[in-house]
PDB file of N, CA and C in Angstrom:
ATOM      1  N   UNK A   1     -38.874 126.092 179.005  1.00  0.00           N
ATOM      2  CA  UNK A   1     -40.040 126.679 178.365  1.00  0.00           C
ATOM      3  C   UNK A   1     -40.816 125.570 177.660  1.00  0.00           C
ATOM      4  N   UNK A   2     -42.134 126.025 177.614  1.00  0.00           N
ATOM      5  CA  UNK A   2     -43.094 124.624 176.883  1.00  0.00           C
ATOM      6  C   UNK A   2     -42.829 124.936 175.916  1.00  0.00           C
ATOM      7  N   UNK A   3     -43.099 124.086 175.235  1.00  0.00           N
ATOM      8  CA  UNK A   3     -42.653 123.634 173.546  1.00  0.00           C
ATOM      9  C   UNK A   3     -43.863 123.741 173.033  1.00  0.00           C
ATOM     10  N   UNK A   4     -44.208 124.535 171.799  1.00  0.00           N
ATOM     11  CA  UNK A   4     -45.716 124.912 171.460  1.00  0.00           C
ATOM     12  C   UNK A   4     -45.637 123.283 169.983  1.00  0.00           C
ATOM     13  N   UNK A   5     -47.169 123.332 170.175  1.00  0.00           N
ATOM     14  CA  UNK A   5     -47.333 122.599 168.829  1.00  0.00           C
ATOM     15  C   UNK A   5     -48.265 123.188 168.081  1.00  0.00           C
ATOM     16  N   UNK A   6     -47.915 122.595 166.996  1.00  0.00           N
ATOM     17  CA  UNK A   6     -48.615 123.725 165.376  1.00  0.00           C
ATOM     18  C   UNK A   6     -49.787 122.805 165.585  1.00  0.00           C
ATOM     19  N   UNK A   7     -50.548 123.911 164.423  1.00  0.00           N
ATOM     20  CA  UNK A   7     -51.697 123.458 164.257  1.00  0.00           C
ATOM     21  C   UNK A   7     -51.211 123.794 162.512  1.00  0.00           C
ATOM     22  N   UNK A   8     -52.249 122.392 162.429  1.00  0.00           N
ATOM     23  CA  UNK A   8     -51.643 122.422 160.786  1.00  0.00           C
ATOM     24  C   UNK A   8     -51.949 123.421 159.719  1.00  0.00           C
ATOM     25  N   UNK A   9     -50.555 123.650 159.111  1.00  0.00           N
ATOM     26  CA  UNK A   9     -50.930 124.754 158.121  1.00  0.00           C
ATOM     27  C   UNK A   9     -50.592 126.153 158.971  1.00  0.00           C
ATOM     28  N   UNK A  10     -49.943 126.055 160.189  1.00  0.00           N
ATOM     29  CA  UNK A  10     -49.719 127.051 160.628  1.00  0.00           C
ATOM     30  C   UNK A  10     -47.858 127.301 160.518  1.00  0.00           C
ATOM     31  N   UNK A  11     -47.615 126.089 159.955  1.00  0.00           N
ATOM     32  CA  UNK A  11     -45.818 125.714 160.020  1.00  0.00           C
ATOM     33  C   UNK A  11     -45.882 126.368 158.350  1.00  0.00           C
ATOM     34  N   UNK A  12     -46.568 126.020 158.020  1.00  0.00           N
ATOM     35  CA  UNK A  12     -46.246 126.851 156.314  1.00  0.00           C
ATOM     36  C   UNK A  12     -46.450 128.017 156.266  1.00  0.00           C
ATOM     37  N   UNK A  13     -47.313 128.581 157.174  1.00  0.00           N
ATOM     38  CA  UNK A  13     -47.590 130.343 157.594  1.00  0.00           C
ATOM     39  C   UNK A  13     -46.028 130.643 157.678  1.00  0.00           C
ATOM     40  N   UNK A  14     -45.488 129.938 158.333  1.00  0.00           N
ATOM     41  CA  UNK A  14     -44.610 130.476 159.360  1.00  0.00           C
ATOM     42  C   UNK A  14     -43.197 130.483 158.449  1.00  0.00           C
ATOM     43  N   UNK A  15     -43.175 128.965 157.663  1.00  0.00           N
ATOM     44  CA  UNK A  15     -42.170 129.240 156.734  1.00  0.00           C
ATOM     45  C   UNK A  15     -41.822 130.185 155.572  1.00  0.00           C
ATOM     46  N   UNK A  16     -43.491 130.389 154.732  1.00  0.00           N
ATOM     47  CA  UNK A  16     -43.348 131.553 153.863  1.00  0.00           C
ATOM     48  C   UNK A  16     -43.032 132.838 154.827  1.00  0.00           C
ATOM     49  N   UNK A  17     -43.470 133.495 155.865  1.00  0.00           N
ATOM     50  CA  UNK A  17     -42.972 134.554 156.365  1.00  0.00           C
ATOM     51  C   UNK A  17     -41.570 134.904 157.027  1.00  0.00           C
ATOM     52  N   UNK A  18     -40.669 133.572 157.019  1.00  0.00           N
ATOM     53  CA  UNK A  18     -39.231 133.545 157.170  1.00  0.00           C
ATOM     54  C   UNK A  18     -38.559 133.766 155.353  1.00  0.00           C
ATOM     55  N   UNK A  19     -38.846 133.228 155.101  1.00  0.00           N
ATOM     56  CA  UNK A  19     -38.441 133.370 153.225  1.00  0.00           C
ATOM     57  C   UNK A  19     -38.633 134.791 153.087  1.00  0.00           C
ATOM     58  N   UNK A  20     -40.196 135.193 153.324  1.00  0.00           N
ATOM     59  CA  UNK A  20     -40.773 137.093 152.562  1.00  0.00           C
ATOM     60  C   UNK A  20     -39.707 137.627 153.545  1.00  0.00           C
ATOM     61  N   UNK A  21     -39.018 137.420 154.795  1.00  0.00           N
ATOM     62  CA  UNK A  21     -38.121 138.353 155.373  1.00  0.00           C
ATOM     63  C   UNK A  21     -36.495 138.339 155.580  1.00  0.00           C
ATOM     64  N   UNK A  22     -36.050 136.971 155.169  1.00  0.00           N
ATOM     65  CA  UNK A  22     -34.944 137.320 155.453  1.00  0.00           C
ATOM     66  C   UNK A  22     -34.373 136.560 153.628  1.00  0.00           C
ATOM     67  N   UNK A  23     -35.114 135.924 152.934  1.00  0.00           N
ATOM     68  CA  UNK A  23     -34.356 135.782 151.766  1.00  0.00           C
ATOM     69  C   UNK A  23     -34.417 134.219 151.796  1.00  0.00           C
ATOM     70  N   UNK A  24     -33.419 133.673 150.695  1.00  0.00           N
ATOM     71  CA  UNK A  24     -33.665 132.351 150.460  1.00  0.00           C
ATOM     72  C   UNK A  24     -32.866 131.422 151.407  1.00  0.00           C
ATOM     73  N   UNK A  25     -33.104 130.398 151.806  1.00  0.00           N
ATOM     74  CA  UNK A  25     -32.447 129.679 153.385  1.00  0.00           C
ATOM     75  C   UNK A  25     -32.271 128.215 153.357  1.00  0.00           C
ATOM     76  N   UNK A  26     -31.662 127.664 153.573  1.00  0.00           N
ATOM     77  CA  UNK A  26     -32.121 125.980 153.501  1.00  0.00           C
ATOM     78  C   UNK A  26     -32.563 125.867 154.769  1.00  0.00           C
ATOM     79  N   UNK A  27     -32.506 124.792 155.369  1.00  0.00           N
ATOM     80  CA  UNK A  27     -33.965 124.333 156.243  1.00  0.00           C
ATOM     81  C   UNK A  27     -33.196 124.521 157.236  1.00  0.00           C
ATOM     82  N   UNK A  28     -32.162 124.044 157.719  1.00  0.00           N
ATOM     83  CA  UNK A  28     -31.389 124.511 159.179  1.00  0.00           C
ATOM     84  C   UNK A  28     -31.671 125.875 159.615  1.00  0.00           C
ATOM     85  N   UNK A  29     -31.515 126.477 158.474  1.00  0.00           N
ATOM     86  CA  UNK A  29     -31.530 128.245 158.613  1.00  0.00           C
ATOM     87  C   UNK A  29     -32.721 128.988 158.965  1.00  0.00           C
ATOM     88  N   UNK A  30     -34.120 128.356 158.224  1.00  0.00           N
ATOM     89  CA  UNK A  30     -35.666 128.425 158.676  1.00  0.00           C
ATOM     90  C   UNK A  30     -35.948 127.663 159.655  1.00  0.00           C
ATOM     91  N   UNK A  31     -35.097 126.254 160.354  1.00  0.00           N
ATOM     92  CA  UNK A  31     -35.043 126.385 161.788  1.00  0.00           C
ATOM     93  C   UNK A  31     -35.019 127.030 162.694  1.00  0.00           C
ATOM     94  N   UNK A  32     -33.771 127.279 162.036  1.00  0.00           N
ATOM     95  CA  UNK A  32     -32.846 128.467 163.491  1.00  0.00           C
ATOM     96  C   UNK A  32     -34.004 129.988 163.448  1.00  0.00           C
ATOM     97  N   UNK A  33     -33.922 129.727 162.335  1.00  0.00           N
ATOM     98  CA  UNK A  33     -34.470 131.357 162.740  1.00  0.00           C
ATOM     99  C   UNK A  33     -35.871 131.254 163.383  1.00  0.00           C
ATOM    100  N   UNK A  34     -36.589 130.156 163.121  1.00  0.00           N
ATOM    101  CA  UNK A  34     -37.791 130.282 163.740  1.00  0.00           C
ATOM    102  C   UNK A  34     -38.099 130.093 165.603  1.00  0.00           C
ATOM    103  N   UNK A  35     -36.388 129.157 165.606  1.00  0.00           N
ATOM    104  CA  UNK A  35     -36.399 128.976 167.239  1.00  0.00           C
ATOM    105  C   UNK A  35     -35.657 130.156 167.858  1.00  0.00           C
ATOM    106  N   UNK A  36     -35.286 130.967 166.472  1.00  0.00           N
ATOM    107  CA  UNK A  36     -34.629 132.050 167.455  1.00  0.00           C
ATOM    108  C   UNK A  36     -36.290 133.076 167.883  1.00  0.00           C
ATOM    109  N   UNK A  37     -36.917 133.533 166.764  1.00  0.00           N
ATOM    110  CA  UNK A  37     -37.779 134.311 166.685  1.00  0.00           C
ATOM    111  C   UNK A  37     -39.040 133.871 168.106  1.00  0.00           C
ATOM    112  N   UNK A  38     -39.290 132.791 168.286  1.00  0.00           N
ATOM    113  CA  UNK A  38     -39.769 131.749 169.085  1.00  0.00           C
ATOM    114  C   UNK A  38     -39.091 132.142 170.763  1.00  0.00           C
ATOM    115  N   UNK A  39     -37.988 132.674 170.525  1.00  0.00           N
ATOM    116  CA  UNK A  39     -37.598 132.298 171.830  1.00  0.00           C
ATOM    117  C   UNK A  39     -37.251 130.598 172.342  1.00  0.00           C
ATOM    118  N   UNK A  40     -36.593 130.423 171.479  1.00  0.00           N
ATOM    119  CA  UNK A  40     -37.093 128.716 171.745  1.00  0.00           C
ATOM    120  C   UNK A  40     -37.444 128.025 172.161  1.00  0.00           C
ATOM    121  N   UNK A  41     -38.840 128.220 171.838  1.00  0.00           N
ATOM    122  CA  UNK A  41     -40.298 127.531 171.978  1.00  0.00           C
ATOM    123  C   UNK A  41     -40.357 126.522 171.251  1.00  0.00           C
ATOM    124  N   UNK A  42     -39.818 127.257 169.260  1.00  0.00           N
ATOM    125  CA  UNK A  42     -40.117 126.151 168.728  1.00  0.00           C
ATOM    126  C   UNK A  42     -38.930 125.261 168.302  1.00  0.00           C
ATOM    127  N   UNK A  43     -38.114 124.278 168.565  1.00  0.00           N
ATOM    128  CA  UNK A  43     -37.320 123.654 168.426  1.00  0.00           C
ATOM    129  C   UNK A  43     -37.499 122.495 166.985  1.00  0.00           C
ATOM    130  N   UNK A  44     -37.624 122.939 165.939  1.00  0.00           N
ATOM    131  CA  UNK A  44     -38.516 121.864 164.842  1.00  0.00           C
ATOM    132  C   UNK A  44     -37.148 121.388 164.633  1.00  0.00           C
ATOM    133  N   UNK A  45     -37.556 119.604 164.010  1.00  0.00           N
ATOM    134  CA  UNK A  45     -36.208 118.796 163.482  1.00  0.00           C
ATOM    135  C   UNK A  45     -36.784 118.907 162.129  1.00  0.00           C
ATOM    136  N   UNK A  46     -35.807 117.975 161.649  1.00  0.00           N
ATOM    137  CA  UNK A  46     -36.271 118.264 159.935  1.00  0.00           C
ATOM    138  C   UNK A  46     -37.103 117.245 159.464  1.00  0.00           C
ATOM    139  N   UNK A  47     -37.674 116.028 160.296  1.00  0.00           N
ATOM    140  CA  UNK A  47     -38.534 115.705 159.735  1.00  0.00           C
ATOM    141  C   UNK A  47     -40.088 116.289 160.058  1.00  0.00           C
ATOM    142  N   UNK A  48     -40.489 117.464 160.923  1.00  0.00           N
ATOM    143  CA  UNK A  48     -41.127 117.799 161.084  1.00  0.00           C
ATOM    144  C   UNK A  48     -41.548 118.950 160.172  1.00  0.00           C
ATOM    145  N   UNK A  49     -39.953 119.858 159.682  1.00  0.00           N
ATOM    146  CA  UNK A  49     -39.597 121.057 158.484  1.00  0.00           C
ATOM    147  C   UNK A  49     -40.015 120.228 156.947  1.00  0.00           C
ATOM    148  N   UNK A  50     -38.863 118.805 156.741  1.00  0.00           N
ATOM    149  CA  UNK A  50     -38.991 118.892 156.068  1.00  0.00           C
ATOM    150  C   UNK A  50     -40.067 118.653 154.711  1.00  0.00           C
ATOM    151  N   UNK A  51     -41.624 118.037 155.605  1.00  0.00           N
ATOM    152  CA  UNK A  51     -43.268 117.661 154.918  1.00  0.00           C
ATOM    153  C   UNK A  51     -43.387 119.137 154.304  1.00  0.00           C
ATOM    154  N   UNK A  52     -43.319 120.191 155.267  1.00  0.00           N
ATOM    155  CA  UNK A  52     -43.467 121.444 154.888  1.00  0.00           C
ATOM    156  C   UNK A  52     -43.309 122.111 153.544  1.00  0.00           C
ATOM    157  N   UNK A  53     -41.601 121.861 153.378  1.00  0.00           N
ATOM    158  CA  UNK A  53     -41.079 122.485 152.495  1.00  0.00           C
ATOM    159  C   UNK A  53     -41.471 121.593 151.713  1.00  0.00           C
ATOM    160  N   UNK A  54     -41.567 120.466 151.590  1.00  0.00           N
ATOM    161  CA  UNK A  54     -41.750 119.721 149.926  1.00  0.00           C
ATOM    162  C   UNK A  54     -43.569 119.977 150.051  1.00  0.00           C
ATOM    163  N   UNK A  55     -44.241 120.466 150.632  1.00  0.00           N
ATOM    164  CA  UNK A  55     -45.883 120.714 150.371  1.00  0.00           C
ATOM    165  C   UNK A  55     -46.172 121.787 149.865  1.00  0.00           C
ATOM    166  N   UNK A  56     -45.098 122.740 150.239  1.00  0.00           N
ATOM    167  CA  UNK A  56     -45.070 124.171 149.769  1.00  0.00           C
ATOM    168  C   UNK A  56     -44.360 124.676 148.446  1.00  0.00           C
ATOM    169  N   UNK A  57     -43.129 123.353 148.279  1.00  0.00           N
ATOM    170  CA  UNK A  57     -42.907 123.397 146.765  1.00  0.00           C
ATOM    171  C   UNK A  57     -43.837 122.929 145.878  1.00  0.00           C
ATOM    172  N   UNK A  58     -44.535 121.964 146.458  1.00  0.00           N
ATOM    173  CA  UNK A  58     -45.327 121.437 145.464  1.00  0.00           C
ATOM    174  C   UNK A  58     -46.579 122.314 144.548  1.00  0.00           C
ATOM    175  N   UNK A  59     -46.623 123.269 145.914  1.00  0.00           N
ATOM    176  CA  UNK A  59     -47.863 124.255 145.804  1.00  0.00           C
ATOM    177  C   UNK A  59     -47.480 125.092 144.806  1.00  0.00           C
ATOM    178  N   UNK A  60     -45.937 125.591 144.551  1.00  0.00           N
ATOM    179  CA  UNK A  60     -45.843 126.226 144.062  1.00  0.00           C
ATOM    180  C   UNK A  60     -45.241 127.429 144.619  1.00  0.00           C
ATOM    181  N   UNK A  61     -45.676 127.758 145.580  1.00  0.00           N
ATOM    182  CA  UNK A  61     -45.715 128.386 146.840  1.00  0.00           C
ATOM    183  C   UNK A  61     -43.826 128.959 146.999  1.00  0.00           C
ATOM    184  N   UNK A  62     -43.225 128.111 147.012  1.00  0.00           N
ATOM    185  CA  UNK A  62     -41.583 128.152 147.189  1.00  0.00           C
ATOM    186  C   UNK A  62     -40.732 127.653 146.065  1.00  0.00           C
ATOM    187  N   UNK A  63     -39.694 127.765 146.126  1.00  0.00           N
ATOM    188  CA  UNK A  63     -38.904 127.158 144.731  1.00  0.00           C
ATOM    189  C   UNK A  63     -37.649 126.630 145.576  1.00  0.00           C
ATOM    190  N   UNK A  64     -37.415 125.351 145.365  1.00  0.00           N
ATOM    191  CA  UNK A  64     -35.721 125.099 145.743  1.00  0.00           C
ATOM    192  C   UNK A  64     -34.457 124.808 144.875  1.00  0.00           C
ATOM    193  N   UNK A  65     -33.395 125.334 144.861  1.00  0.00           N
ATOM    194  CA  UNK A  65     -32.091 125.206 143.707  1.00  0.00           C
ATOM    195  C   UNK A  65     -31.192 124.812 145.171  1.00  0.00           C
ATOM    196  N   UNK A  66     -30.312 123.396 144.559  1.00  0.00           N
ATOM    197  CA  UNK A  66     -29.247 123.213 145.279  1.00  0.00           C
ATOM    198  C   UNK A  66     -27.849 124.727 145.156  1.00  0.00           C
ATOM    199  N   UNK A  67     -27.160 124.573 146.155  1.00  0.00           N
ATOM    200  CA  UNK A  67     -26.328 125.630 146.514  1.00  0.00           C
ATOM    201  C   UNK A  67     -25.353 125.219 147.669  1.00  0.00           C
ATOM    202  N   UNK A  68     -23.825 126.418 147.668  1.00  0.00           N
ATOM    203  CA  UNK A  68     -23.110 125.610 148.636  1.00  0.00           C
ATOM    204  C   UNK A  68     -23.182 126.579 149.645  1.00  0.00           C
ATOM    205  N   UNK A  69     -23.004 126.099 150.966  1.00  0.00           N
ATOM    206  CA  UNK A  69     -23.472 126.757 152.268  1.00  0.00           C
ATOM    207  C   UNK A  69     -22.026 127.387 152.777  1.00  0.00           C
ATOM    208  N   UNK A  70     -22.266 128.299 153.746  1.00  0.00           N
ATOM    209  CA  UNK A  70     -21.429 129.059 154.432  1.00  0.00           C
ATOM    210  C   UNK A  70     -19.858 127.879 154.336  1.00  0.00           C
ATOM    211  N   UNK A  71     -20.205 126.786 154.937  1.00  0.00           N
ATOM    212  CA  UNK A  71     -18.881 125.615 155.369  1.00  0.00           C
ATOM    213  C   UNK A  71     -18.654 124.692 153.946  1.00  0.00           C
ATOM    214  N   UNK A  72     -19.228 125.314 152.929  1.00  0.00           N
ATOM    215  CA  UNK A  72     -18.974 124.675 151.811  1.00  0.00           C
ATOM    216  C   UNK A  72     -19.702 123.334 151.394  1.00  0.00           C
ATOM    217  N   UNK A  73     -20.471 123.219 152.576  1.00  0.00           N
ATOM    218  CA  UNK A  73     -21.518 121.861 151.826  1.00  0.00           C
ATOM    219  C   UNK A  73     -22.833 122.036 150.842  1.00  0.00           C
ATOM    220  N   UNK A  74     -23.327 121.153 150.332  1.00  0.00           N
ATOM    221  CA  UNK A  74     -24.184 121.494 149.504  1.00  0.00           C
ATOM    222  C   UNK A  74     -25.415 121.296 150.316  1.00  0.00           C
ATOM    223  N   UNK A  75     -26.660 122.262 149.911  1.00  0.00           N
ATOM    224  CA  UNK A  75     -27.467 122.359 150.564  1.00  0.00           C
ATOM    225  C   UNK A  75     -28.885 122.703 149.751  1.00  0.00           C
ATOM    226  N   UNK A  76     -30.005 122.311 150.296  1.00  0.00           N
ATOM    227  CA  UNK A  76     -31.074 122.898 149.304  1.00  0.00           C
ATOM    228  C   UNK A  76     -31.515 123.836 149.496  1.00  0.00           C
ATOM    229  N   UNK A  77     -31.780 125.421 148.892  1.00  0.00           N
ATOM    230  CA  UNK A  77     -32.148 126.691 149.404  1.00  0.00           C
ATOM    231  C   UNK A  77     -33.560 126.728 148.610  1.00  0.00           C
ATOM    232  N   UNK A  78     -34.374 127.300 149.728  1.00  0.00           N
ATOM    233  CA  UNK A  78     -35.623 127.439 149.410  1.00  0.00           C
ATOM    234  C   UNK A  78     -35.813 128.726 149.272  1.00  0.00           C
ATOM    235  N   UNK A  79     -36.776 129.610 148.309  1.00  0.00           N
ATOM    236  CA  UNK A  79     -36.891 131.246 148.423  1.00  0.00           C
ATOM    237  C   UNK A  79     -38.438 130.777 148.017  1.00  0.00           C
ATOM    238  N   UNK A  80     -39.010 132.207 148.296  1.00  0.00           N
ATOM    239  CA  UNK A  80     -40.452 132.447 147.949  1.00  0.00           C
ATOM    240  C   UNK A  80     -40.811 132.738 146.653  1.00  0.00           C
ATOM    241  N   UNK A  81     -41.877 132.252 146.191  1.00  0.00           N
ATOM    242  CA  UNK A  81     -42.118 132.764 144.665  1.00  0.00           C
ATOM    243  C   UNK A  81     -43.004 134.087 144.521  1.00  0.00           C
ATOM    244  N   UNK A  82     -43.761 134.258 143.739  1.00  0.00           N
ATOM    245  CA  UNK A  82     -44.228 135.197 143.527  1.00  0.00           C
ATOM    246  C   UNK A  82     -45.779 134.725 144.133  1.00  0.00           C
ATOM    247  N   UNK A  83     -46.104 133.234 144.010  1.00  0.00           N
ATOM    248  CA  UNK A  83     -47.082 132.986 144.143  1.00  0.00           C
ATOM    249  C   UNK A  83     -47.055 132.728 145.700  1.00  0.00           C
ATOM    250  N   UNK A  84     -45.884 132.378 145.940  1.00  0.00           N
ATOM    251  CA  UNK A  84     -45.688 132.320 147.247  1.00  0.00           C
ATOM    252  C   UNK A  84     -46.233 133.322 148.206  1.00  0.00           C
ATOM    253  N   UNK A  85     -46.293 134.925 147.803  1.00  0.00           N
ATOM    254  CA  UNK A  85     -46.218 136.001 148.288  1.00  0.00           C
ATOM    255  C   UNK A  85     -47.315 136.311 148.014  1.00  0.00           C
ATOM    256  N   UNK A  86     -48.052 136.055 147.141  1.00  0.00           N
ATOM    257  CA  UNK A  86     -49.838 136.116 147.331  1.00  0.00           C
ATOM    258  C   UNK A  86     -50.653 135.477 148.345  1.00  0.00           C
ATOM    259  N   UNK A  87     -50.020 134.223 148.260  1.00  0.00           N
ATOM    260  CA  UNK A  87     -50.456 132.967 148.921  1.00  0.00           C
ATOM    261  C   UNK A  87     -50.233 133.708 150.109  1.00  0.00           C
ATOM    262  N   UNK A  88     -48.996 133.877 151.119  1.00  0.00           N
ATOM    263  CA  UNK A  88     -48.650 134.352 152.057  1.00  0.00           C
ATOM    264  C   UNK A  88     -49.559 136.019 152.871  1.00  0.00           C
ATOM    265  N   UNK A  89     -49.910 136.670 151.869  1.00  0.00           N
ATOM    266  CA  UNK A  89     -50.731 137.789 152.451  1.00  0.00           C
ATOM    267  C   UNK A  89     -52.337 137.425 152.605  1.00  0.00           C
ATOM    268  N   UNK A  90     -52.419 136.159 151.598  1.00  0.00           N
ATOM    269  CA  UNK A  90     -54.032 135.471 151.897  1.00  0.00           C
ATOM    270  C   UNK A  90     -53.939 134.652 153.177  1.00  0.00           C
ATOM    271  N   UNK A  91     -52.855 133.682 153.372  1.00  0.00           N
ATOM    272  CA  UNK A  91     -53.086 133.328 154.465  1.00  0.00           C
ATOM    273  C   UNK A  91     -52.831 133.916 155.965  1.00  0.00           C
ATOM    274  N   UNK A  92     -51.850 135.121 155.657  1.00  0.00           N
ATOM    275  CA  UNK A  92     -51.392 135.973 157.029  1.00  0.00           C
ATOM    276  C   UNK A  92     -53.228 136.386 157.493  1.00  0.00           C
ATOM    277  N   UNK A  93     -53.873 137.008 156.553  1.00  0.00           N
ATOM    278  CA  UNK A  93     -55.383 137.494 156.511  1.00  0.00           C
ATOM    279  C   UNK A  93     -56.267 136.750 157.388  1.00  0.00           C
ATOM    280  N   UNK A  94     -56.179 135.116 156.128  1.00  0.00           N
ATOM    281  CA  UNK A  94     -57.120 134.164 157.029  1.00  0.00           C
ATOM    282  C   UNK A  94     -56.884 133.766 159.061  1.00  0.00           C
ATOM    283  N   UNK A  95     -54.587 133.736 159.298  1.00  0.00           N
ATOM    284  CA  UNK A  95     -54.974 133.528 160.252  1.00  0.00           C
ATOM    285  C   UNK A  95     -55.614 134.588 161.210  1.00  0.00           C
ATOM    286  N   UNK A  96     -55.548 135.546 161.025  1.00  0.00           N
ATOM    287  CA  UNK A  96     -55.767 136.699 161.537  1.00  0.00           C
ATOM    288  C   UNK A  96     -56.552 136.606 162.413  1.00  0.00           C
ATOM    289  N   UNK A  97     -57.756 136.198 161.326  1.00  0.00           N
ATOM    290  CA  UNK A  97     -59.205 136.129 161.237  1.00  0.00           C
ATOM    291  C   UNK A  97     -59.430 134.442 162.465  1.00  0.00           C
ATOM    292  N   UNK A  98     -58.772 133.923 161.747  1.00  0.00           N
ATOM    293  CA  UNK A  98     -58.751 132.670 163.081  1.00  0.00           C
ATOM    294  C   UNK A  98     -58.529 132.930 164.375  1.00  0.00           C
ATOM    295  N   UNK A  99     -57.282 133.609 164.565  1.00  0.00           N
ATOM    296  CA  UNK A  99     -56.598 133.937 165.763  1.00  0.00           C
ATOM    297  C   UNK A  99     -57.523 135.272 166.580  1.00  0.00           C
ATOM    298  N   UNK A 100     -58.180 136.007 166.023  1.00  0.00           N
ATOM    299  CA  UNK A 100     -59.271 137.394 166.375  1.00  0.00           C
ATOM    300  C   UNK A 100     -60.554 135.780 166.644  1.00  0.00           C
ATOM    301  N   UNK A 101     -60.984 134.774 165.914  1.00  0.00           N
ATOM    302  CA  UNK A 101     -62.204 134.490 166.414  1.00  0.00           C
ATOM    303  C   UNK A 101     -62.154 133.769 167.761  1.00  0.00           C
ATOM    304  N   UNK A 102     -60.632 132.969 168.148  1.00  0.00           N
ATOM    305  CA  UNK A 102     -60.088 131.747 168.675  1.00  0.00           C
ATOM    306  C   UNK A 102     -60.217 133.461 170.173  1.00  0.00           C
ATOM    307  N   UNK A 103     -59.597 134.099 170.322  1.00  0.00           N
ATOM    308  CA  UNK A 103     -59.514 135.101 171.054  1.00  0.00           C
ATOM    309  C   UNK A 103     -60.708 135.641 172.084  1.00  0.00           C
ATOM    310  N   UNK A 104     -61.639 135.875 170.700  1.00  0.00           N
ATOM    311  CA  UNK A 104     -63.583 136.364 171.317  1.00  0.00           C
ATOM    312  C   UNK A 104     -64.027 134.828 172.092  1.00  0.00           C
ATOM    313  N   UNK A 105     -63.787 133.562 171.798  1.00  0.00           N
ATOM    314  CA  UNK A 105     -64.052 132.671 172.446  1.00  0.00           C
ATOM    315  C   UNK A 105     -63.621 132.472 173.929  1.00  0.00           C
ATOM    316  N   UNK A 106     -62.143 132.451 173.725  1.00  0.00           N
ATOM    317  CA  UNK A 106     -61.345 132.641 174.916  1.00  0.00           C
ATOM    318  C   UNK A 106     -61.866 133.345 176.317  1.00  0.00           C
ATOM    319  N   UNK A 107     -62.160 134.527 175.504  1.00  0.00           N
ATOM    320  CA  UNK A 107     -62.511 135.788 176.591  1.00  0.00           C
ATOM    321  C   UNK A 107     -64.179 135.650 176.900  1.00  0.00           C
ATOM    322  N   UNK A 108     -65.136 134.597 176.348  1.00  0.00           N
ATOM    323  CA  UNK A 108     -66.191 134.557 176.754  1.00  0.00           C
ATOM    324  C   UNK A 108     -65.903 134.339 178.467  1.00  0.00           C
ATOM    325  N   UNK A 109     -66.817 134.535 178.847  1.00  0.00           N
ATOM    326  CA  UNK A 109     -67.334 134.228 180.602  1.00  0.00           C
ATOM    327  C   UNK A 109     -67.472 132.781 180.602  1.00  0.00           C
ATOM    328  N   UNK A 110     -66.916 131.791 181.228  1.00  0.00           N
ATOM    329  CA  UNK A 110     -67.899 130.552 181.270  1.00  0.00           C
ATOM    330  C   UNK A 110     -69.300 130.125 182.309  1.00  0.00           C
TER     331      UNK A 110
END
């Protein structure tokens, strides 16, 4: 299967809406789940995850507390904030609105 590439700002869409649904995760886990959800399409490593998560903490957007993982290692878990979850229904909106205009183009006649 082709391997899709983001368009920027579409990987932070994607991370706050793994956080608003399944809870707080460290980054393997918002991997997996995104290549599961993906069909694995999207195969992200962590230096591609991890610009994300530190842009989205910075924002405010997410919060991370170290924690120990299923196999007992320590790990950084990221959850959504409150602002996170504003942020997240403004931008689900905006892509919407991208993805509905990117669409009417598409389907013009050439």
């Amino acid at each position: 299967m082709d391997r899709i590439r983001l368009l920027q700002g579409t990987l932070d869409l994607m991370v706050l809406r793994t956080l608003a649904t399944m809870g707080p995760q460290h980054s393997y886990g918002i991997a997996g789940r995104l290549k599961q959800v993906s069909g694995e399409a999207l195969d992200l490593n962590q230096g591609t995850l991890y610009p994300a998560l530190v842009r989205l903490e910075q924002q405010g957007w997410i919060k991370g507390s170290w924690a120990k993982t299923e196999s007992n290692r320590e790990a950084k878990y990221y959850a959504i904030t409150k602002t996170g979850r504003r942020a997240l229904g403004q931008e689900t909106e905006q892509w919407r609105r991208l993805a509905g205009l990117v669409e009417k183009l598409l389907a013009e006649e050439p």
